[in-house]
Structure formats: C-alpha cells, structure tokens
Protein backbone atom coordinates (compact mmCIF):
# COMPACT_ATOMS: atom_id res chain seq x y z
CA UNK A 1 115.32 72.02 101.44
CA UNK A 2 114.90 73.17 97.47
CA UNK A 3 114.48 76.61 97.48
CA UNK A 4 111.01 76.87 95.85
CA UNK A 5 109.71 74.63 98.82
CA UNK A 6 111.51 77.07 101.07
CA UNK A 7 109.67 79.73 99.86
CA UNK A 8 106.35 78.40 99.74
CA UNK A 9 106.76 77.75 103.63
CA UNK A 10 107.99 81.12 104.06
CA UNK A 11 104.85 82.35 102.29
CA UNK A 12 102.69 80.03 104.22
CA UNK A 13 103.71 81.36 107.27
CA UNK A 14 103.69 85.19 106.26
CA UNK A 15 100.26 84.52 105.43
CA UNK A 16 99.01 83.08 108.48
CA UNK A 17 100.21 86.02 110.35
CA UNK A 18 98.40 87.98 108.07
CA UNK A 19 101.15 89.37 106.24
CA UNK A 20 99.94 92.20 103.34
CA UNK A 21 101.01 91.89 99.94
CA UNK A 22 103.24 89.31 99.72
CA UNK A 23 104.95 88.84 96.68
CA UNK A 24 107.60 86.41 95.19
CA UNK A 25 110.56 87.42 92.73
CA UNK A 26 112.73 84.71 91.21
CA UNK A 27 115.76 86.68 90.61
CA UNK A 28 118.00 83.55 89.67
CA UNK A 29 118.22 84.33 85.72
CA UNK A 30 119.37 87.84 86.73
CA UNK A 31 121.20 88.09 90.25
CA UNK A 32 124.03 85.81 91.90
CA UNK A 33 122.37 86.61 95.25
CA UNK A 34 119.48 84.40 95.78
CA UNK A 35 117.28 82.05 94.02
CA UNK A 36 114.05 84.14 95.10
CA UNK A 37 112.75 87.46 96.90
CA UNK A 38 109.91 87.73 99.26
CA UNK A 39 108.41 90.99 99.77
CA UNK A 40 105.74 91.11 102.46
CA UNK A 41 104.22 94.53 104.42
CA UNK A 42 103.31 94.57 107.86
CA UNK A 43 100.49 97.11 109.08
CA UNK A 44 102.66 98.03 111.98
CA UNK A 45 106.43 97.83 114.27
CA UNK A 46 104.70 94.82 116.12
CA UNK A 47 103.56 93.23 113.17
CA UNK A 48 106.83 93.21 111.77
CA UNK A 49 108.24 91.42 114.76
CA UNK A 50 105.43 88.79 114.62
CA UNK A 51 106.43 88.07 111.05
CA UNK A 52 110.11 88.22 112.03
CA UNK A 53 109.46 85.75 114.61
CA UNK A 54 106.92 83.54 112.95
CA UNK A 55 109.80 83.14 110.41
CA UNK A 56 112.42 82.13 112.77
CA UNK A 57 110.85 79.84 114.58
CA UNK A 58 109.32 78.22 111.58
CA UNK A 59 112.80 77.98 109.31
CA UNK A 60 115.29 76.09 111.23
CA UNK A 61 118.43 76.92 108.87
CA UNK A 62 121.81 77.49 110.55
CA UNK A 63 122.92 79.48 107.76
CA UNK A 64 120.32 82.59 108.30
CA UNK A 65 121.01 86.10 108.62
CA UNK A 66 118.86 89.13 109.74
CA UNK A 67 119.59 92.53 109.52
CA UNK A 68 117.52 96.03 110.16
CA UNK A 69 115.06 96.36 112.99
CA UNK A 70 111.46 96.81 113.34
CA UNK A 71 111.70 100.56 113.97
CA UNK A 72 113.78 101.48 110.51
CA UNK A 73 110.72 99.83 108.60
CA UNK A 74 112.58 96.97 107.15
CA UNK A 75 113.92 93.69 108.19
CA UNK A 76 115.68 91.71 105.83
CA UNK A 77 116.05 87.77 106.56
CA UNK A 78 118.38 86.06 104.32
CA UNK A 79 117.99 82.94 103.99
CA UNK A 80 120.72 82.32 101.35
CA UNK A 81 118.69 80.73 98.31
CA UNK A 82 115.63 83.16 99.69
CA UNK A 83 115.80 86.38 100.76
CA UNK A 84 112.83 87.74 102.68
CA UNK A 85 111.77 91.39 103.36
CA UNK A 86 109.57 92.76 105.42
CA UNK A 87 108.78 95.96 105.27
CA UNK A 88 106.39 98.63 106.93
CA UNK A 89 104.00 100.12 103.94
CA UNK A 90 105.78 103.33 103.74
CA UNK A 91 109.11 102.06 103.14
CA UNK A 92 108.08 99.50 100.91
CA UNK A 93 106.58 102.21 98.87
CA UNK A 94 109.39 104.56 98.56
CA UNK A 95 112.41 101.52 98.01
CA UNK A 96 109.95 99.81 95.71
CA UNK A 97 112.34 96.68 95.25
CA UNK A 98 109.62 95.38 93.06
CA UNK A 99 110.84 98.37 90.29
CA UNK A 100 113.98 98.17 91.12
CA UNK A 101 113.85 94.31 90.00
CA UNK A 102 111.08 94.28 87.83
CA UNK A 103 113.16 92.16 85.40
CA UNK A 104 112.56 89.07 87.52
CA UNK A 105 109.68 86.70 86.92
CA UNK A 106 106.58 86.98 89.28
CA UNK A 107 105.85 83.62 91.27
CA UNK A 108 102.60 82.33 92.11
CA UNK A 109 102.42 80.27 95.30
C-alpha cells in the first residue's frame, strides 16, 4: 500500500471515531523516519483506545509497532512509511510535535 493511500485510510478511520484535530505532516523532504505524521487528539483514556483499536483492526500490516499507553496520554503507532499519534489534548499541547516539525508540509486529505 503507497503511503499517501495509507494515510488517507488512517485518517478515514480516525475520523469516524471522531478523532479531534487530526492533522497530516509529510516529513519525507526533512526526516529519514517516515514518509508522513498523523497527529490526532482524543477527548479522553477510552477514546484513545477506541482510536488505537479502530486502527489496528483496520491496518493489517505485519510490520507495525505501538508504543505508550492510554494512561501516559500518548500512543504512538508506527506504521513504518506513517507514523500515527494519538494523543490526549494536554499532552498534545505541551509536546506540540506540530512546532517541533513545523518545517514539514501540511497535507490535506
């Protein structure tokens, strides 16, 4: 799966689970990690397992990784070409990875 198409089904499903904020980063002109960043804030713990789980069962891709847990705030899901986070609002707002990499382009899905 290209990685743009990856992300748009990512979004798609963050979205349906009515996922806050989401926003897209292609970092692949200035990072070696990933083609694109999703950022995406959850209202609540439970919410951020819903998205967690949405994502997993939506992406099939053997090659996933997840770190962090509900209760720190922030799960990270990498998905090697796409790297989603999901964050709580509060610590979204003080790592404010979208700063941090305000270099990369904005994508509109």
């Amino acid at each position: 799966m290209e990685s743009l198409d990856l992300c748009k089904k990512i979004v798609s499903v963050l979205d349906e689970k009515k996922g806050s904020d989401i926003i897209v980063l292609d970092i692949s002109e200035i990072s070696v990690l990933s083609d694109y960043f999703v950022l995406v804030s959850a209202d609540n713990v439970r919410q951020l397992d819903a998205l967690k789980d949405a994502l997993e069962e939506a992406v099939h891709l053997d090659n996933r990784k997840a770190e962090g847990e509900s209760s720190s705030g922030w799960i990270l899901l990498d998905y090697k070409d796409v790297i989603v986070h999901l964050f709580d609002k509060e610590t979204r707002s003080f790592y404010n990875l979208e700063k941090i990499w305000s270099d990369a382009k904005r994508v509109e899905l």
